[in-house]
Protein backbone atom coordinates (compact mmCIF):
# COMPACT_ATOMS: atom_id res chain seq x y z
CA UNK A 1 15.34 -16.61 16.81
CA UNK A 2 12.90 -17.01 19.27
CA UNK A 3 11.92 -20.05 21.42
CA UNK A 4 8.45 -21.43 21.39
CA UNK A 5 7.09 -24.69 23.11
CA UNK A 6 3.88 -24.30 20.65
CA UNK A 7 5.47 -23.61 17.69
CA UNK A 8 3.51 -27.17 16.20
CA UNK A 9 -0.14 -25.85 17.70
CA UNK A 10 1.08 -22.37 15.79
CA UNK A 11 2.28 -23.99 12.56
CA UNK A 12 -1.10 -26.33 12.01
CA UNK A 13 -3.29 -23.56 12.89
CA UNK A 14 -1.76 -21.16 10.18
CA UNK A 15 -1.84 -23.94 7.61
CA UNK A 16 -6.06 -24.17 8.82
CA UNK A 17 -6.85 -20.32 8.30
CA UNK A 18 -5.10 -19.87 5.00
CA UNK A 19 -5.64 -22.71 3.33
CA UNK A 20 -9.41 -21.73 3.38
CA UNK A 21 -9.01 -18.07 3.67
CA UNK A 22 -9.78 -15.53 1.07
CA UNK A 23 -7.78 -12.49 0.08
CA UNK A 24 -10.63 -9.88 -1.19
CA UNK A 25 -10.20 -7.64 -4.19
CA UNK A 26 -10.19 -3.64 -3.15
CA UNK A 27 -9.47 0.00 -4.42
CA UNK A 28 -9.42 2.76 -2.28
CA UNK A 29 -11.11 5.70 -0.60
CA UNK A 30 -10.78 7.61 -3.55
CA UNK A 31 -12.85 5.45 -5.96
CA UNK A 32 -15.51 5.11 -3.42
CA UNK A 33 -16.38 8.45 -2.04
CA UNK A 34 -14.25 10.84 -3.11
CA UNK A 35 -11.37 12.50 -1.40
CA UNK A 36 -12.14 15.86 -0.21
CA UNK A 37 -15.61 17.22 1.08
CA UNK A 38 -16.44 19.37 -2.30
CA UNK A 39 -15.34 16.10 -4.40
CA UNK A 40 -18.23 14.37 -1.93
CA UNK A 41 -20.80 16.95 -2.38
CA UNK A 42 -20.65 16.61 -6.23
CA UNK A 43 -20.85 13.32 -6.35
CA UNK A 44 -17.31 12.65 -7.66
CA UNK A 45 -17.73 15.04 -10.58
CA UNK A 46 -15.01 17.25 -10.19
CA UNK A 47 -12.95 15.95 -12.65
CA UNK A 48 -12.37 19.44 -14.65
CA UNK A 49 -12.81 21.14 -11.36
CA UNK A 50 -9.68 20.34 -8.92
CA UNK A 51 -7.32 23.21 -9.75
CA UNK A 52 -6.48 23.32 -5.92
CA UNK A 53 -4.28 21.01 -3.52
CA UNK A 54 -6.74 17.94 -4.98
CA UNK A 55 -5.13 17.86 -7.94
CA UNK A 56 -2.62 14.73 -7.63
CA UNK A 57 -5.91 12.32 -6.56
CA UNK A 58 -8.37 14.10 -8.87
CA UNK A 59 -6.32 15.41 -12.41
CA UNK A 60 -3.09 15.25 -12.12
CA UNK A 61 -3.15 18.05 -15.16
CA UNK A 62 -5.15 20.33 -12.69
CA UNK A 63 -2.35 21.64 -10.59
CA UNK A 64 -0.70 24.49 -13.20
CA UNK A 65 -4.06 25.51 -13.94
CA UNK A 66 -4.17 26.89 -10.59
CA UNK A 67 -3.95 30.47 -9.74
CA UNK A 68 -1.73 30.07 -6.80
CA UNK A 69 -0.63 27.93 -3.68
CA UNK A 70 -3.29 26.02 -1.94
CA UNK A 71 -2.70 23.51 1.05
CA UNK A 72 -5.68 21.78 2.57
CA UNK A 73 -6.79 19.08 5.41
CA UNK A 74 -10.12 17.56 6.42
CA UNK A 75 -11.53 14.84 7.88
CA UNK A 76 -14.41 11.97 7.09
CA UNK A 77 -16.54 9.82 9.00
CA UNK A 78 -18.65 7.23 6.52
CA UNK A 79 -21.03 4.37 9.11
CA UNK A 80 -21.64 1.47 7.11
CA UNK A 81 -25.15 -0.22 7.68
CA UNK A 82 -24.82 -3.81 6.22
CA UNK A 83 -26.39 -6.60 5.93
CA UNK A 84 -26.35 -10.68 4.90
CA UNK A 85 -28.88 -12.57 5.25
CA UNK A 86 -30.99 -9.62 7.85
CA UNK A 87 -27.46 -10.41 10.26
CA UNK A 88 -25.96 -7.11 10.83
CA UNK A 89 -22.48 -7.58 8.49
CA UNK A 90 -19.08 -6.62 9.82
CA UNK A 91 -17.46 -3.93 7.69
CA UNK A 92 -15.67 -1.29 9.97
CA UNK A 93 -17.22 2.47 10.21
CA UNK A 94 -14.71 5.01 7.38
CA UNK A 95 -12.49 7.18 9.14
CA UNK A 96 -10.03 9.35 7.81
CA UNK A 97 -8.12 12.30 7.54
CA UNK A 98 -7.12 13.56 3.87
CA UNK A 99 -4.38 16.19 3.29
CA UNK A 100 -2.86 18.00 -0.08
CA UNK A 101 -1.13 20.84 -1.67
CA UNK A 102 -0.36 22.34 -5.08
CA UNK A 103 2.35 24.70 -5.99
CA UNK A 104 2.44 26.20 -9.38
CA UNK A 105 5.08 28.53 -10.62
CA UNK A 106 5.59 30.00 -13.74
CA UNK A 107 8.31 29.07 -16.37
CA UNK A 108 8.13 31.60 -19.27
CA UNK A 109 5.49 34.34 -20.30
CA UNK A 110 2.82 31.67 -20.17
CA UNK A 111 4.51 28.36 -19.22
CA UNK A 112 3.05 27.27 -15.99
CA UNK A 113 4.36 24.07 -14.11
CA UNK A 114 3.07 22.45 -10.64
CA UNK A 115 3.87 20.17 -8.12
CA UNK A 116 1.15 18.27 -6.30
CA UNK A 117 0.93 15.74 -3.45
CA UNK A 118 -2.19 14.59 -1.74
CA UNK A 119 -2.53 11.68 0.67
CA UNK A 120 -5.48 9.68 2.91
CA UNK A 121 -4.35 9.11 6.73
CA UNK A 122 -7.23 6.26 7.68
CA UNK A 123 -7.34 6.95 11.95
CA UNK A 124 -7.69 3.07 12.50
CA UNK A 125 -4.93 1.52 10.38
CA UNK A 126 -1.94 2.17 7.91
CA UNK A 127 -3.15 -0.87 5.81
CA UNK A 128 -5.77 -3.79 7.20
CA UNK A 129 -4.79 -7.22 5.87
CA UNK A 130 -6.92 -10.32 6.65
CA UNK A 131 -7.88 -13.60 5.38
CA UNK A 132 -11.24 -14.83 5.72
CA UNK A 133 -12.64 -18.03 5.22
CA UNK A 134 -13.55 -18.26 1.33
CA UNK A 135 -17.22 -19.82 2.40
CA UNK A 136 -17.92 -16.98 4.56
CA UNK A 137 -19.95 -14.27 2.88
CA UNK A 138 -18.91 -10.93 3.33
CA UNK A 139 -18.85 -7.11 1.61
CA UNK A 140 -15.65 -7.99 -0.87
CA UNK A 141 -15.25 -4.33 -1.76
CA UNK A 142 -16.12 -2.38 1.67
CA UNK A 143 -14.37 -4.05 4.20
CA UNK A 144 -10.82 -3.44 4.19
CA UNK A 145 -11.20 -1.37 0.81
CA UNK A 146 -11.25 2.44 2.15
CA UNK A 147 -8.59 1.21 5.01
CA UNK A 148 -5.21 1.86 3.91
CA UNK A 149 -3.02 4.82 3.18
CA UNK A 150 -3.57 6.70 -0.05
CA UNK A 151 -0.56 8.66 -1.55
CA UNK A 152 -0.64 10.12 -5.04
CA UNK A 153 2.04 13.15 -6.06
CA UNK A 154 1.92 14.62 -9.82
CA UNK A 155 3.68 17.30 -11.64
CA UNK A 156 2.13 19.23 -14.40
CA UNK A 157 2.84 21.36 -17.24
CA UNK A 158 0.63 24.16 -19.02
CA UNK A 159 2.11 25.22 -22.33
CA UNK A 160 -0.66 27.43 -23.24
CA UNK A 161 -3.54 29.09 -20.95
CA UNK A 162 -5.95 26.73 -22.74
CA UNK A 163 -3.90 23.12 -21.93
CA UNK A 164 -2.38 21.64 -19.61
CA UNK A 165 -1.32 18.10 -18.92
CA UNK A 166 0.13 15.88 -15.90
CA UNK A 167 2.43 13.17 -14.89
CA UNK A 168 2.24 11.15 -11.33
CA UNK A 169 2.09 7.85 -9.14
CA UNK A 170 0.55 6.20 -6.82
CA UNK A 171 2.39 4.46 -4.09
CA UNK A 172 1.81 1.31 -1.91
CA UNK A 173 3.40 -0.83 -0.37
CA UNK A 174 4.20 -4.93 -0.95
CA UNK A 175 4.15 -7.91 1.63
CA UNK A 176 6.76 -10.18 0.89
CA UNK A 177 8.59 -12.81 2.79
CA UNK A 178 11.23 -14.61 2.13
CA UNK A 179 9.43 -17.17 4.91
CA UNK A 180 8.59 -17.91 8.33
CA UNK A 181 10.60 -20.91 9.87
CA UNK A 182 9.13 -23.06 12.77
CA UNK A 183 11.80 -25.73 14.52
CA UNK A 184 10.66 -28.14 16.66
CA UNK A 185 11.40 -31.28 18.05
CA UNK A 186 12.46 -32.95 21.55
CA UNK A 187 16.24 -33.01 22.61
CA UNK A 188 17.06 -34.52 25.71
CA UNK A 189 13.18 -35.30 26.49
CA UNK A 190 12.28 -31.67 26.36
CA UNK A 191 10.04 -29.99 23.93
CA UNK A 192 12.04 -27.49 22.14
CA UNK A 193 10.61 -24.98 19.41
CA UNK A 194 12.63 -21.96 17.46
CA UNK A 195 10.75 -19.19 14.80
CA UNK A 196 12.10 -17.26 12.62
CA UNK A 197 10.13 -14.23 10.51
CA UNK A 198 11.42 -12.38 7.45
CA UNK A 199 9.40 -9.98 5.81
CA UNK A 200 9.66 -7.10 2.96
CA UNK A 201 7.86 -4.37 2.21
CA UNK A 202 8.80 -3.19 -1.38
CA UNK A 203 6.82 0.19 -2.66
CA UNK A 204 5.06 -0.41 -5.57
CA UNK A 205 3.96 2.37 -8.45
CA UNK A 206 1.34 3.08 -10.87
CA UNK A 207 1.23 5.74 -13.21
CA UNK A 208 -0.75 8.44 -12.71
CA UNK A 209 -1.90 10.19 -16.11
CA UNK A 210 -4.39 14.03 -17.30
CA UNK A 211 -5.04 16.02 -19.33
CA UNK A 212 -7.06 19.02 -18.57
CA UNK A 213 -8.49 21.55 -21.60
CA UNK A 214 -10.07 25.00 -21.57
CA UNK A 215 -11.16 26.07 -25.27
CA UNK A 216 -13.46 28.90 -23.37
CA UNK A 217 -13.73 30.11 -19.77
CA UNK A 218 -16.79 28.52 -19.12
CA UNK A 219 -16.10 25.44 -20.50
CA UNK A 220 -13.61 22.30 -19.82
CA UNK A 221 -12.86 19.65 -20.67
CA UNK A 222 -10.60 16.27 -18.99
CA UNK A 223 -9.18 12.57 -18.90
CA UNK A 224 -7.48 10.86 -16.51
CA UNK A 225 -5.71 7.67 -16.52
CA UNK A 226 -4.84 5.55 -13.43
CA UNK A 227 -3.05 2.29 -13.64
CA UNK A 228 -3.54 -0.84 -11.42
CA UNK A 229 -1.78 -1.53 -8.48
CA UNK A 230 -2.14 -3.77 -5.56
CA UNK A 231 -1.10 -5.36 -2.36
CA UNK A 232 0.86 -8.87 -2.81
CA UNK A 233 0.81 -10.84 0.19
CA UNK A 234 3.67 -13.64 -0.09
CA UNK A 235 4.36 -15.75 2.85
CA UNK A 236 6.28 -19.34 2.65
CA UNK A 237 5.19 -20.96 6.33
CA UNK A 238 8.39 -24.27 6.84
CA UNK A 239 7.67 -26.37 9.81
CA UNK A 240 10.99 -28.85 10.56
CA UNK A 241 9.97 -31.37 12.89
CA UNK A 242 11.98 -33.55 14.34
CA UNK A 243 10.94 -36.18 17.03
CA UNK A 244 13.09 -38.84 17.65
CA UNK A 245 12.33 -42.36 16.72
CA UNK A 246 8.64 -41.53 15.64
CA UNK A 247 8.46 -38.42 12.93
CA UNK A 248 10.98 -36.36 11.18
CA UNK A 249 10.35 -33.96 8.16
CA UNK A 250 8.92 -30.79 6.84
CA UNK A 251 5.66 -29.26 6.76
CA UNK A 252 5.54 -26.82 3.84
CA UNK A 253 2.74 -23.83 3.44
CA UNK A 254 3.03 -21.76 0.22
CA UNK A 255 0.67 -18.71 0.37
CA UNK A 256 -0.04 -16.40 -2.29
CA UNK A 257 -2.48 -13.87 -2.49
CA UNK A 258 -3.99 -10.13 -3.51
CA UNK A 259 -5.45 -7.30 -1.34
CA UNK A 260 -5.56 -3.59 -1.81
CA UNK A 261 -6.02 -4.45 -5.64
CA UNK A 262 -6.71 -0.88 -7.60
CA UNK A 263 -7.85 -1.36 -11.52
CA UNK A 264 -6.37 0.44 -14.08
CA UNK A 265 -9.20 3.12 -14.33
CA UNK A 266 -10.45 5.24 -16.81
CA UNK A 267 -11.80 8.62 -16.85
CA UNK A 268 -13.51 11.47 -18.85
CA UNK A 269 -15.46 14.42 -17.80
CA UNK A 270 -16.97 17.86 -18.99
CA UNK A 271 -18.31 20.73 -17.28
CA UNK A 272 -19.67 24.05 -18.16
CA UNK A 273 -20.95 27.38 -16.28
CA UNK A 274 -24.20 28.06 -17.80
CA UNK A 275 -24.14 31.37 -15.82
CA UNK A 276 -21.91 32.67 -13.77
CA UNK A 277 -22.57 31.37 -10.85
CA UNK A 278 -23.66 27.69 -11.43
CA UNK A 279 -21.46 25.28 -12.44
CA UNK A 280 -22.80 21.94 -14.08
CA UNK A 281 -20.25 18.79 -14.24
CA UNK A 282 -20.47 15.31 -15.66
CA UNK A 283 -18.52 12.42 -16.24
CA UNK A 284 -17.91 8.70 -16.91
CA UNK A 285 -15.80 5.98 -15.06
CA UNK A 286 -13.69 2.97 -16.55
CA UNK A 287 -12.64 0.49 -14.25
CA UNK A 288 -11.06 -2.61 -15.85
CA UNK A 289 -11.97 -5.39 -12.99
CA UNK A 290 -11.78 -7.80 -15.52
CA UNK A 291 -8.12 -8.47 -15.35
CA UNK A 292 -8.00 -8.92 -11.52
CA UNK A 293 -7.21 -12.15 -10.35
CA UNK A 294 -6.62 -13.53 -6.81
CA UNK A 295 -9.85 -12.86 -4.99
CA UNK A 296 -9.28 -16.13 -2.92
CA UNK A 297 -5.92 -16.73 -2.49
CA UNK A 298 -3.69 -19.65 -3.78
CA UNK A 299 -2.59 -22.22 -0.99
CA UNK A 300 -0.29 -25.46 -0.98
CA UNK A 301 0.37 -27.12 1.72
CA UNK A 302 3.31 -30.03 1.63
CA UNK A 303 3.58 -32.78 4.06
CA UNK A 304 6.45 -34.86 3.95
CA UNK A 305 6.11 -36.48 7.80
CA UNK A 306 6.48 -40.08 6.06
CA UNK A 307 2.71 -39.80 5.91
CA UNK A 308 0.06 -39.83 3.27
CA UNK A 309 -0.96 -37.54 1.31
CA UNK A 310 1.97 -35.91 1.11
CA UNK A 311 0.20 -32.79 -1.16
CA UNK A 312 -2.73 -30.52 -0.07
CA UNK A 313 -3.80 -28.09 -2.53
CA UNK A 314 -7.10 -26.04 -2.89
CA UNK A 315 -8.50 -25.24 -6.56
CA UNK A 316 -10.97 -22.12 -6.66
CA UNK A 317 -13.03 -21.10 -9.91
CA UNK A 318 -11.55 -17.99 -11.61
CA UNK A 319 -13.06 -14.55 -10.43
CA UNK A 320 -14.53 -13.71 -13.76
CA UNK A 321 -14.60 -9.95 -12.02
CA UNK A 322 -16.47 -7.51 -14.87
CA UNK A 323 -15.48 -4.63 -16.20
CA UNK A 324 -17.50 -1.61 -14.87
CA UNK A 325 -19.15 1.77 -16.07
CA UNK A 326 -19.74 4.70 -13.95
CA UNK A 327 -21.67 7.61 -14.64
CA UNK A 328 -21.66 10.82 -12.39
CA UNK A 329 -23.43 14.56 -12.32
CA UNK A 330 -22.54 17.20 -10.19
CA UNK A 331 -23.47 20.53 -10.40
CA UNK A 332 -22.39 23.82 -7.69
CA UNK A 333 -24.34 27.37 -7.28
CA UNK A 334 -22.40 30.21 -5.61
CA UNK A 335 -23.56 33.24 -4.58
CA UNK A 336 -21.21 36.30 -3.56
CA UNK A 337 -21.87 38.44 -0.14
CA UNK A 338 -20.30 42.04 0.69
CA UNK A 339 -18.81 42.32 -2.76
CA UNK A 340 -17.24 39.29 -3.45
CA UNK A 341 -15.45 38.94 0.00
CA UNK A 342 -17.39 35.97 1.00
CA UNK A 343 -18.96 33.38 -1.33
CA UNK A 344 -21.75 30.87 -0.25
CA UNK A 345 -21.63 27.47 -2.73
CA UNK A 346 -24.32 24.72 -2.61
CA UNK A 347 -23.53 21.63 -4.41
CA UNK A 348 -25.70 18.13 -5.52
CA UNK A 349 -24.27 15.30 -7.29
CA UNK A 350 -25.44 11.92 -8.32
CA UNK A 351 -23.30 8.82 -9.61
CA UNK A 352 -24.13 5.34 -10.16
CA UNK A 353 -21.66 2.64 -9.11
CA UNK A 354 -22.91 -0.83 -10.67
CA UNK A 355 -20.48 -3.93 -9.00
CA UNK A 356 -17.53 -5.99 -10.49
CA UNK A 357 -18.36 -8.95 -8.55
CA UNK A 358 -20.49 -11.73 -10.51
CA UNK A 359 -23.34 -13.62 -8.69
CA UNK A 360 -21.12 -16.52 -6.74
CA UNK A 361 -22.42 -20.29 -7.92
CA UNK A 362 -19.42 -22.14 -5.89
CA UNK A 363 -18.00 -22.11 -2.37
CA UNK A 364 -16.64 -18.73 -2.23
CA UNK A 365 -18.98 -15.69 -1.27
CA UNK A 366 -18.18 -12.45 -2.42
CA UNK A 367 -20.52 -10.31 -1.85
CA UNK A 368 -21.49 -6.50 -3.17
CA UNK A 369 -23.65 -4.75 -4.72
CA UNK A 370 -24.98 -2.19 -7.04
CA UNK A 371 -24.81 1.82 -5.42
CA UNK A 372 -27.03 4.93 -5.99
CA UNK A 373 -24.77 7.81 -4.46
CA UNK A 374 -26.86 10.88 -3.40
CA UNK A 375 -24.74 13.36 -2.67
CA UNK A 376 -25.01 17.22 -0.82
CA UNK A 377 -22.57 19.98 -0.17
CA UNK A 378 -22.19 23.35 1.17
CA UNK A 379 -19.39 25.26 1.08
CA UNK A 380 -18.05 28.88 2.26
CA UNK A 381 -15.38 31.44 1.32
CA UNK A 382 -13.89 34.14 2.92
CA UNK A 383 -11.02 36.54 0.33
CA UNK A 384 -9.51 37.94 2.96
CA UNK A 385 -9.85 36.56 6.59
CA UNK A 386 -7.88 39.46 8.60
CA UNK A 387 -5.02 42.16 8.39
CA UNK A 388 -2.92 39.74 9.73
CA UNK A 389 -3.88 36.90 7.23
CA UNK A 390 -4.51 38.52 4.22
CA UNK A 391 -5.33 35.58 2.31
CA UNK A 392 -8.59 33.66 1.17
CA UNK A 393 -9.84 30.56 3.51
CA UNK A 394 -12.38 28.08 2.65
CA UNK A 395 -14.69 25.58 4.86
CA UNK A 396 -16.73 22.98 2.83
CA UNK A 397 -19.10 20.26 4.31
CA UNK A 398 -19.92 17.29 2.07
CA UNK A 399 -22.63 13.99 2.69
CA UNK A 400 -22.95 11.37 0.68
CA UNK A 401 -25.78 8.49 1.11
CA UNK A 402 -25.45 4.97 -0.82
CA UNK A 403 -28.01 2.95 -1.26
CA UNK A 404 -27.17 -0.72 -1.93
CA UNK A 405 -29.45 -2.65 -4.24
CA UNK A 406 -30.96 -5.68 -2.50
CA UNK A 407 -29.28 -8.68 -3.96
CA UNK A 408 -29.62 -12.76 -3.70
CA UNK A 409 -27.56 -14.89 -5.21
CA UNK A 410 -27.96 -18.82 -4.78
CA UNK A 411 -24.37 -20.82 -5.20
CA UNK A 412 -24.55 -24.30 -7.06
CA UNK A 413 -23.23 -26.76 -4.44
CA UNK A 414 -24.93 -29.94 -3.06
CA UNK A 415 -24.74 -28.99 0.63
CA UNK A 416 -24.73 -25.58 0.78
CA UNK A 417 -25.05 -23.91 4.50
CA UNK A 418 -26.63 -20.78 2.60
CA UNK A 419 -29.45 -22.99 1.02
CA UNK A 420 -31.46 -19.78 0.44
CA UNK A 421 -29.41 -18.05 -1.37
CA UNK A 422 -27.02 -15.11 0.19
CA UNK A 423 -28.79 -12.01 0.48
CA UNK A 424 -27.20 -9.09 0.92
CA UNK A 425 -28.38 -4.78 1.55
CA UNK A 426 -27.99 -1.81 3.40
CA UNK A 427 -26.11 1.90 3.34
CA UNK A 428 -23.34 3.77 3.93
CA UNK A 429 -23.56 7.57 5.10
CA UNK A 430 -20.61 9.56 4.77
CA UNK A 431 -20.11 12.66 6.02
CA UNK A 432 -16.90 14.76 5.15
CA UNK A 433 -15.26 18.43 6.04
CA UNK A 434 -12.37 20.29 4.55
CA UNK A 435 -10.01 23.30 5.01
CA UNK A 436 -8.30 24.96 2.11
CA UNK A 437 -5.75 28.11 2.58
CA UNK A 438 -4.95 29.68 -0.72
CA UNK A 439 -2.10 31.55 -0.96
């Protein structure tokens, strides 16, 4: 317990924020760029094509399709250049550090089983929770979407050379409370003030689910299932006040609201080597927005000060989020130096990332917009690096570039501060770089 002589300024100004505030809806780095620098370079179309330390984030199946151990770290930089209504918008610069490995071992003549773990270290936070003011436009899906840990692990099993399939989870973390407590009052004609805080952070799961098939060498096939997950916040704010001879009771703020949220997503891809050297990969996205709720948070606030109205509550129109289809293309050429010891790759990929969010008609302003992802790799490979480290080491460089549609929407109020509409555009440039050691 802690004494505070503003405990009262502190209590009315937390019931101000959230009971206008607005808990967006996210996903994570994953969904928007891709983890590692190749999946970036391909423009997310490397579905049948992670058989390496990506495995757990990209097909969990992947990993005992693998040919050995592979461990890998990188780091990616993504500026965001936003804009509402031509006023440069406020959504933080990407940064982060992703990191992985896959073991397979064998389990019979052709039984194959691996372990996979990969994770996303964002350099700025762990998670970034904030509440906004529901009337305030802003980028719903970009700005505290790509900031927050990432942590998948997966184990897989390959029965037979041409199949294999894979089990995992994703892991984040809850904000519960069981409440914050303000006292205050005057005793003996002094102010007094006393806060309490008690907060949880429960780990939450979703299935991770793949399936990964080869019928030929130069052709594969895969699914991948993801299920939802998401960051509760739960906070019960209790203000006992107690003055004396001219107010005594409780001010009450129940809060209740979503960030982090991650649909259950669905996804199928194909690709196929043409020639030996080129690779060719596409695929298609499910992500079920549609049952996401809690894009602006719910708030009561109880007065019982002997005072009228005793109940404040604030009523928000459903989210009516959509259901989304993504396609993608990627396609890789390699090219082979000083036989075979080092291999060049160049790599292109395309995807098309429509939004979730309807056009807003009330007071809330959630904004985003349809992407065209551009995307460009290189990548290089050396079999065997020295006598000392006889194994093969890989450096890969990927940029993506997304374009955001120009979009206006006009919301159906009588006095609406936005009377032309909210207008929202711009880019984000990603850049990305990654290490693999094979072993």
């Amino acid at each position: 317990m802690r004494r505070c002589t503003t405990a009262t300024s502190v209590a009315l100004v937390l019931a101000l924020a959230l009971a206008v505030g607005a808990a967006p809806a996210r996903a994570d780095v994953s969904d928007l760029m891709g983890m590692d620098a190749r999946s970036r370079g391909m423009g997310m179309a490397t579905l049948t094509l992670c058989e390496d330390y990506t495995a757990a984030t990209c097909n969990p199946a992947a990993g005992a399709m693998a040919a050995g151990i592979s461990v890998g770290i990188g780091y990616s930089f993504s500026m965001a250049n936003l804009t509402i209504n031509g006023s440069v918008s406020e959504v933080l610069d990407i940064r982060g550090a992703p990191m992985g490995f896959n073991a397979p071992f064998s389990l019979g003549k052709q039984v194959r089983a691996a372990v996979s773990l990969m994770a996303y270290m964002p350099d700025q936070f762990l998670a970034r929770v904030q509440l906004i003011p529901a009337y305030e436009p802003r980028f719903v899906l970009l700005d505290n979407r790509p900031h927050r840990v990432v942590v998948n692990m997966s184990v897989s099993l390959r029965p037979w050379k041409w199949l294999s399939v894979g089990l995992g989870a994703t892991l984040l973390a809850d904000a519960a409370g069981n409440g914050i407590t303000f006292n205050v009052g005057v005793k003996g004609g002094k102010k007094v003030g006393e806060t309490a805080i008690d907060l949880v952070l429960p780990i939450k799961l979703a299935p991770l689910v793949g399936l990964l098939i080869k019928p030929l060498p130069w052709l594969r096939f895969g699914a991948f299932y993801r299920g939802a997950i998401d960051l509760g916040v739960a906070l019960d704010i209790v203000a006992n006040v107690d003055v004396a001879g001219i107010v005594t009771g409780d001010a009450i703020i129940t809060l209740r609201a979503v960030n982090y949220y991650t649909p259950h997503r669905v996804e199928v891809g194909m690709s196929v080597d043409p020639h030996p050297r080129l690779t060719l990969a596409a695929g298609v996205a499910l992500e079920m927005w549609s049952l996401y709720t809690g894009g602006v948070p719910d708030v009561r606030i109880l007065v019982d000060l002997g005072l009228n109205p005793p109940m404040a509550q604030a009523f928000w129109p459903p989210d009516n989020f959509q259901n989304v289809i993504s396609p993608r293309v990627g396609a890789e050429y390699r090219h082979d130096f000083a036989k075979g010891r080092y291999r060049f790759a160049v790599r292109a990929g395309y995807v098309y990332a429509p939004t979730p969010v309807p056009a807003q008609v009330g007071l809330p302003s959630l904004v985003d917009n349809n992407r065209h992802v551009l995307a460009a790799g290189i990548g290089f490979r050396v079999a065997r690096m020295a006598s000392w480290y006889p194994y093969p080491i890989s450096l890969d460089l990927g940029f993506q570039y997304h374009a955001l549609v120009e979009r206006t929407t006009v919301r159906n109020l009588l006095s609406d501060p936005m009377a032309g509409g909210v207008s929202s555009r711009g880019s984000l440039i990603s850049w990305a770089a990654s290490v693999k050691l094979e072993y």
